[in-house]
C-alpha atoms as a PDB file:
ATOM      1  CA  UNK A   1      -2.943   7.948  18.294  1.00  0.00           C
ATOM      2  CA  UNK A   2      -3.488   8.581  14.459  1.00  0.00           C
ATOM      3  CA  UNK A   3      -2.807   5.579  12.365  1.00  0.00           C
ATOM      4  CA  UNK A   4       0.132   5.546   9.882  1.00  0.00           C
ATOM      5  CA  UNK A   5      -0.451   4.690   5.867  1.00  0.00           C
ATOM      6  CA  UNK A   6       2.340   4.707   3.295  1.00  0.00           C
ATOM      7  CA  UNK A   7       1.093   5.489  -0.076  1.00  0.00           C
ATOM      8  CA  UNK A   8       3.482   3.993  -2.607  1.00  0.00           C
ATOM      9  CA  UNK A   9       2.350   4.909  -6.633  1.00  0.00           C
ATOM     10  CA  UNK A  10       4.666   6.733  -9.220  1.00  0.00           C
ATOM     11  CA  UNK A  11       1.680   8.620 -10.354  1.00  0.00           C
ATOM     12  CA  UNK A  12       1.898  11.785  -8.563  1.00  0.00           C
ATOM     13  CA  UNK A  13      -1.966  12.107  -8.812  1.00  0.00           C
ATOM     14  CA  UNK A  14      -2.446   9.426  -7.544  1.00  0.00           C
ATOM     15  CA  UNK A  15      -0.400   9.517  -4.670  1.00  0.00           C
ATOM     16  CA  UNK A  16      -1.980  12.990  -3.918  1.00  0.00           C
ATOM     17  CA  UNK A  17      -6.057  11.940  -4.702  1.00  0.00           C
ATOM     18  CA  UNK A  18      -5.407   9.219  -1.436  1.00  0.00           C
ATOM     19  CA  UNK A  19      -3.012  11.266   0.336  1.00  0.00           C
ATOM     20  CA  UNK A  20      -6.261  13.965   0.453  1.00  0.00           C
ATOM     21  CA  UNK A  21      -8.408  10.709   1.252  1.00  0.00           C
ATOM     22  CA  UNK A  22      -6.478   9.647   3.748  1.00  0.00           C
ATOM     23  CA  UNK A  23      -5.749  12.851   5.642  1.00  0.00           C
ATOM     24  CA  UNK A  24      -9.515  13.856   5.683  1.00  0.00           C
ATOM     25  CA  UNK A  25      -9.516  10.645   7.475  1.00  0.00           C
ATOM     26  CA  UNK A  26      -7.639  11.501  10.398  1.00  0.00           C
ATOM     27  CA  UNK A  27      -4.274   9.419   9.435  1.00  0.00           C
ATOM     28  CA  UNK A  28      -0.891  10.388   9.566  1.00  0.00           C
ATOM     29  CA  UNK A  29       0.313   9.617   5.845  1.00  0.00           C
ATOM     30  CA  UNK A  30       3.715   9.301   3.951  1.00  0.00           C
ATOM     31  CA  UNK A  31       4.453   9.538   0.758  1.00  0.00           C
ATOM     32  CA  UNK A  32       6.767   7.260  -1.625  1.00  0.00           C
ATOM     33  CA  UNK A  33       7.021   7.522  -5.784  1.00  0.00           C
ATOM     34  CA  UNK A  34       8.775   3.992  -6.036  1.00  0.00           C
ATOM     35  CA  UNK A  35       9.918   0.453  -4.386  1.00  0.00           C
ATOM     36  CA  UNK A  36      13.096   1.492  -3.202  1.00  0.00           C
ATOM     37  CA  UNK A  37      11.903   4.983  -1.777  1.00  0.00           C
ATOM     38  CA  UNK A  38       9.270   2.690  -0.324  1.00  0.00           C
ATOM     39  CA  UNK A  39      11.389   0.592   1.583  1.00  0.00           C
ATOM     40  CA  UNK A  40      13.504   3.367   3.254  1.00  0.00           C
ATOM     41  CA  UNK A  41      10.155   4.742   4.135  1.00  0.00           C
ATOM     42  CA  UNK A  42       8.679   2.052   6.000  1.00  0.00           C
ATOM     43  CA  UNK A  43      11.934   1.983   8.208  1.00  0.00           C
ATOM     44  CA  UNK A  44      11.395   5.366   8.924  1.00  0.00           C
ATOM     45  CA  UNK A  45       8.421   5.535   9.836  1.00  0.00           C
ATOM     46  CA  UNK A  46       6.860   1.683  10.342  1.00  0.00           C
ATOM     47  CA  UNK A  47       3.256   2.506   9.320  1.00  0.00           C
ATOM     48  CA  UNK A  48       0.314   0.433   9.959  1.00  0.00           C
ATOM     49  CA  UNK A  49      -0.304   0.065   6.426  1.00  0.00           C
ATOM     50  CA  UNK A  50       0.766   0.570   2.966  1.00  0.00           C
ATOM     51  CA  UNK A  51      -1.445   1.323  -0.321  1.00  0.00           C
ATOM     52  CA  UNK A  52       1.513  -0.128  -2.862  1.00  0.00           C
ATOM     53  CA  UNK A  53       1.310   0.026  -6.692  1.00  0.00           C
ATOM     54  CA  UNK A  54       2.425  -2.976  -8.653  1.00  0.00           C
ATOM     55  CA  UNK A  55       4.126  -1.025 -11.513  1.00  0.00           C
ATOM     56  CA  UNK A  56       6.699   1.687 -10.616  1.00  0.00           C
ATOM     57  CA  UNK A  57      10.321   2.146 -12.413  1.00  0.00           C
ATOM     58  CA  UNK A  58      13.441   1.087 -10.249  1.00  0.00           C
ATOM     59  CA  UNK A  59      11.723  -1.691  -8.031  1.00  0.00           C
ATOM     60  CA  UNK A  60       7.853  -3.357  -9.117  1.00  0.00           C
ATOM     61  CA  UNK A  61       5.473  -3.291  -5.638  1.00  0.00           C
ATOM     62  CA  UNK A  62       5.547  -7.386  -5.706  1.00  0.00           C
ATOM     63  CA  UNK A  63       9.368  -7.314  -5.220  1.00  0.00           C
ATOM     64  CA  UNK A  64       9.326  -4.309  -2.580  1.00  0.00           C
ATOM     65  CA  UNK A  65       6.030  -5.597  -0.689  1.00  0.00           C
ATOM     66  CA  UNK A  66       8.236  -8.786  -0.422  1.00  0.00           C
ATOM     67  CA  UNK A  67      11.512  -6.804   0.977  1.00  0.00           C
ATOM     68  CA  UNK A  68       9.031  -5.001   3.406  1.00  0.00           C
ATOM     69  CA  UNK A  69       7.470  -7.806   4.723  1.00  0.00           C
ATOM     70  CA  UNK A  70      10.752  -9.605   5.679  1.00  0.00           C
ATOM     71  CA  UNK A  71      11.720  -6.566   7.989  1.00  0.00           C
ATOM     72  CA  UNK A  72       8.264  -6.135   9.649  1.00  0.00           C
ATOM     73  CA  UNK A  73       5.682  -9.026   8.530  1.00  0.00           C
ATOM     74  CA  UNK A  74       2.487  -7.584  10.291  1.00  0.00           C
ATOM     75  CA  UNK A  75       2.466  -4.651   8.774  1.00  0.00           C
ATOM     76  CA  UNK A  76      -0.550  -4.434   5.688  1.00  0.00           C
ATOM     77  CA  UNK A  77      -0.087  -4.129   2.829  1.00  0.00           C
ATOM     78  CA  UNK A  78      -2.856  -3.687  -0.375  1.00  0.00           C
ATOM     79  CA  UNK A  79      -1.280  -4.301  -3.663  1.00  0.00           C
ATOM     80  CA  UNK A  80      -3.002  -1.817  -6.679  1.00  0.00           C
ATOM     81  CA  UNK A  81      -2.545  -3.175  -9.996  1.00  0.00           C
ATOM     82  CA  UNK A  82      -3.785  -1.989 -13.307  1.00  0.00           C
ATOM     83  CA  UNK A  83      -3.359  -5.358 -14.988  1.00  0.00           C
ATOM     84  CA  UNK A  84      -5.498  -7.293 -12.692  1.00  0.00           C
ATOM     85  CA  UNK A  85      -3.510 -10.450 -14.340  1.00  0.00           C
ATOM     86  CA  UNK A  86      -4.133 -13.737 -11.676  1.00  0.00           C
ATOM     87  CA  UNK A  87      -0.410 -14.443 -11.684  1.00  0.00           C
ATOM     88  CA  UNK A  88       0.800 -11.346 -10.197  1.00  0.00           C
ATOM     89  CA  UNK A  89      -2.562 -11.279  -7.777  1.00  0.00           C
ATOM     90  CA  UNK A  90      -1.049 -14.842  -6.604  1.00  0.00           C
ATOM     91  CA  UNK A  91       2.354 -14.083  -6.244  1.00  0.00           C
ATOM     92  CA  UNK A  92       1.540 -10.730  -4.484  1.00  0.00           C
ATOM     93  CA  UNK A  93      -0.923 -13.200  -1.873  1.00  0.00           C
ATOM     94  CA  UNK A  94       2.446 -15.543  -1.913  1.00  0.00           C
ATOM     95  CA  UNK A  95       4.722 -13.096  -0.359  1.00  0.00           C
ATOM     96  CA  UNK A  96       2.087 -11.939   2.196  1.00  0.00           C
ATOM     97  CA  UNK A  97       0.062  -9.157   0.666  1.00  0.00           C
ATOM     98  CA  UNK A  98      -3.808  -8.755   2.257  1.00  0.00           C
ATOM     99  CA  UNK A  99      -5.307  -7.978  -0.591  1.00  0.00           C
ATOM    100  CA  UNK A 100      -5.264  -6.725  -4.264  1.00  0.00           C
ATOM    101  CA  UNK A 101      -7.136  -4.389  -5.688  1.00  0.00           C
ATOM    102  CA  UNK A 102      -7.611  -2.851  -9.431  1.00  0.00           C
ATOM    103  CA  UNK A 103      -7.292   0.107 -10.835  1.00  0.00           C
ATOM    104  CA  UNK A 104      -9.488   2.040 -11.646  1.00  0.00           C
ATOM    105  CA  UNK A 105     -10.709   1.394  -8.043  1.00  0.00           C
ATOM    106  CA  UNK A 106     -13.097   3.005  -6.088  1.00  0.00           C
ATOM    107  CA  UNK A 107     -11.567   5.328  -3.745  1.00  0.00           C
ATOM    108  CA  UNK A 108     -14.645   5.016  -1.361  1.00  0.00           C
ATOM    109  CA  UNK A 109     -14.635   1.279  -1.317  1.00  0.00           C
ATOM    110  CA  UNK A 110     -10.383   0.959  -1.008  1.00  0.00           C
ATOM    111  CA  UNK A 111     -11.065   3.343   2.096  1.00  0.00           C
ATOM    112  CA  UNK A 112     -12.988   1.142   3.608  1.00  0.00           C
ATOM    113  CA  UNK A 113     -10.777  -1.675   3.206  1.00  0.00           C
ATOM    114  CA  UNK A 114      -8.190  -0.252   4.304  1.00  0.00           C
ATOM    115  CA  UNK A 115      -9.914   0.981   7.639  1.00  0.00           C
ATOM    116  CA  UNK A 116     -11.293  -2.556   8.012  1.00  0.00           C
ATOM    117  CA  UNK A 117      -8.073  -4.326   7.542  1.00  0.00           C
ATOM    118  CA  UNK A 118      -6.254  -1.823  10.356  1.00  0.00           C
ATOM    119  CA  UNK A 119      -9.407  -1.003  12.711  1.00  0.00           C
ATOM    120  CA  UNK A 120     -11.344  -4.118  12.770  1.00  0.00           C
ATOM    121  CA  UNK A 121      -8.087  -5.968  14.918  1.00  0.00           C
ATOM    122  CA  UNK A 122      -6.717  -7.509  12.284  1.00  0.00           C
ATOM    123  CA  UNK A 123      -4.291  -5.635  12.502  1.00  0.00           C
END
C-alpha cells in the first residue's frame, strides 16, 4: 500500500518540484497552499506524513502543525523554513514536529528523510 505525504507550501513551485519528487517515488501525494487548507486535508485523507512550510498567509505551519497534531499525534510532520531562526525551530520541536529543515534544501537529502522517518518504523 503506497504511503500518503501532504505537501503544505504556498509556493506553487514548490508544491509541484516535491509533488514530482514524491510521485516518482511511488507515494500517493496531496496537495495544500496554506494552514487551514492543510488541516481539512489531513482529515481527509490522514497521510503518513506532511512536508509543511513555516510561512503561508491565513494560518503559519507552527500554528497548523500544532492543530494537526492534536487530532492525530503520530502522524510526521517536517517543518521547512526559510528563516532557519532557533526560536521557531524550538517551538516547531515543542508542539511535536520531527524535524526542521531549511530552505533552500536539498530535495535529494529531504527525500531521504522523509523515507527514513516513515520506512525505517518510526513511523
Amino acid at each position: 500500500m503506497p504511503k500518503k505525504i501532504l505537501i503544505v507550501d504556498d509556493q506553487k513551485g514548490v508544491r509541484r518540484l516535491l509533488e514530482e519528487l514524491f510521485k516518482k517515488e511511488g507515494w500517493n501525494v496531496y496537495i495544500a497552499a496554506n494552514g487551514l487548507e492543510a488541516i481539512d486535508r489531513v482529515q481527509e485523507v490522514i497521510p503518513d506524513i506532511v512536508l509543511m512550510d513555516m510561512k503561508m498567509p491565513n494560518m503559519n505551519g507552527l500554528e497548523s502543525s500544532s492543530q494537526i497534531l492534536q487530532l492525530y499525534p503520530d502522524i510526521k510532520i517536517v517543518m521547512m523554513t526559510a528563516y532557519g531562526e532557533m526560536d521557531v525551530v524550538k517551538k516547531a520541536l515543542e508542539v511535536g514536529v520531527q524535524r526542521c529543515i531549511t530552505k533552500p534544501f536539498d530535495i535529494l537529502r529531504l527525500r531521504d528523510l522523509v523515507n527514513e522517518l516513515v520506512m525505517d518504523g518510526v513511523l
